[in-house]
N, C-alpha and C. Protein backbone atom coordinates (compact mmCIF):
# COMPACT_ATOMS: atom_id res chain seq x y z
N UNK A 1 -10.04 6.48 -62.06
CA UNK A 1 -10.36 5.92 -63.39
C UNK A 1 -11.75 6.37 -63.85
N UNK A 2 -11.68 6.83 -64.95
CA UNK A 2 -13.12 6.75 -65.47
C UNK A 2 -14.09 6.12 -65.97
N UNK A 3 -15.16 5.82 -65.84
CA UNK A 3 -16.32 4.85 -66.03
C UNK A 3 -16.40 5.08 -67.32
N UNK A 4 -17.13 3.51 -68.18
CA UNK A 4 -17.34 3.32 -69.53
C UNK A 4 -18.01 4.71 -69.52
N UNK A 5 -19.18 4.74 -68.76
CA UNK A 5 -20.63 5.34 -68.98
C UNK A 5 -20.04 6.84 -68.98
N UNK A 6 -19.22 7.07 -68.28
CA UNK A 6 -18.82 8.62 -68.39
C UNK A 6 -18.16 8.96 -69.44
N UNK A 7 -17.47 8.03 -69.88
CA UNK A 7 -16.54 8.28 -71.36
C UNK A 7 -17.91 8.39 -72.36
N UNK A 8 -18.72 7.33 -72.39
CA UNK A 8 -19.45 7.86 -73.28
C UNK A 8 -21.19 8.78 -73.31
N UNK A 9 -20.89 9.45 -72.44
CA UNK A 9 -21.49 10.24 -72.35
C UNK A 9 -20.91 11.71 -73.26
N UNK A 10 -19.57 11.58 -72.24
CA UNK A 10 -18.79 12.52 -73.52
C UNK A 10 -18.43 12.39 -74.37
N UNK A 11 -18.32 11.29 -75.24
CA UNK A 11 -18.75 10.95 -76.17
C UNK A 11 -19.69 12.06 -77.22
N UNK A 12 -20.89 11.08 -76.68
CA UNK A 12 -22.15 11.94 -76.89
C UNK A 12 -22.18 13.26 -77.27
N UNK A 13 -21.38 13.97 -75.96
CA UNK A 13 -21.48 15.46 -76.11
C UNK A 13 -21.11 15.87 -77.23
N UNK A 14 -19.31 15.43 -77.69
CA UNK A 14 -18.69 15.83 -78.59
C UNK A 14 -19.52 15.87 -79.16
N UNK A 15 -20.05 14.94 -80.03
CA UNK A 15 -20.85 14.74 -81.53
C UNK A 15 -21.71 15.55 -81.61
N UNK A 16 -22.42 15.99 -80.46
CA UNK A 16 -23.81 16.82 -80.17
C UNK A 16 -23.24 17.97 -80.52
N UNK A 17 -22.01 18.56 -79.88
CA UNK A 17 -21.46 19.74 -80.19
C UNK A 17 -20.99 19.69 -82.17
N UNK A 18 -20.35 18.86 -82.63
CA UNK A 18 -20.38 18.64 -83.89
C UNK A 18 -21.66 19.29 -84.45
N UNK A 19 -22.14 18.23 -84.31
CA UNK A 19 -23.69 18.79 -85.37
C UNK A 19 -24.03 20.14 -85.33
């Protein structure tokens, strides 16, 4: 299973990559 914190880390990334 994956951790909150790891989901949103990638998260993060995506958007980072967005911009």
């Amino acid at each position: 299973m994956v951790s909150l914190h790891h989901i949103a880390i990638k998260v993060c990334c995506d958007i980072f990559q967005l911009t």
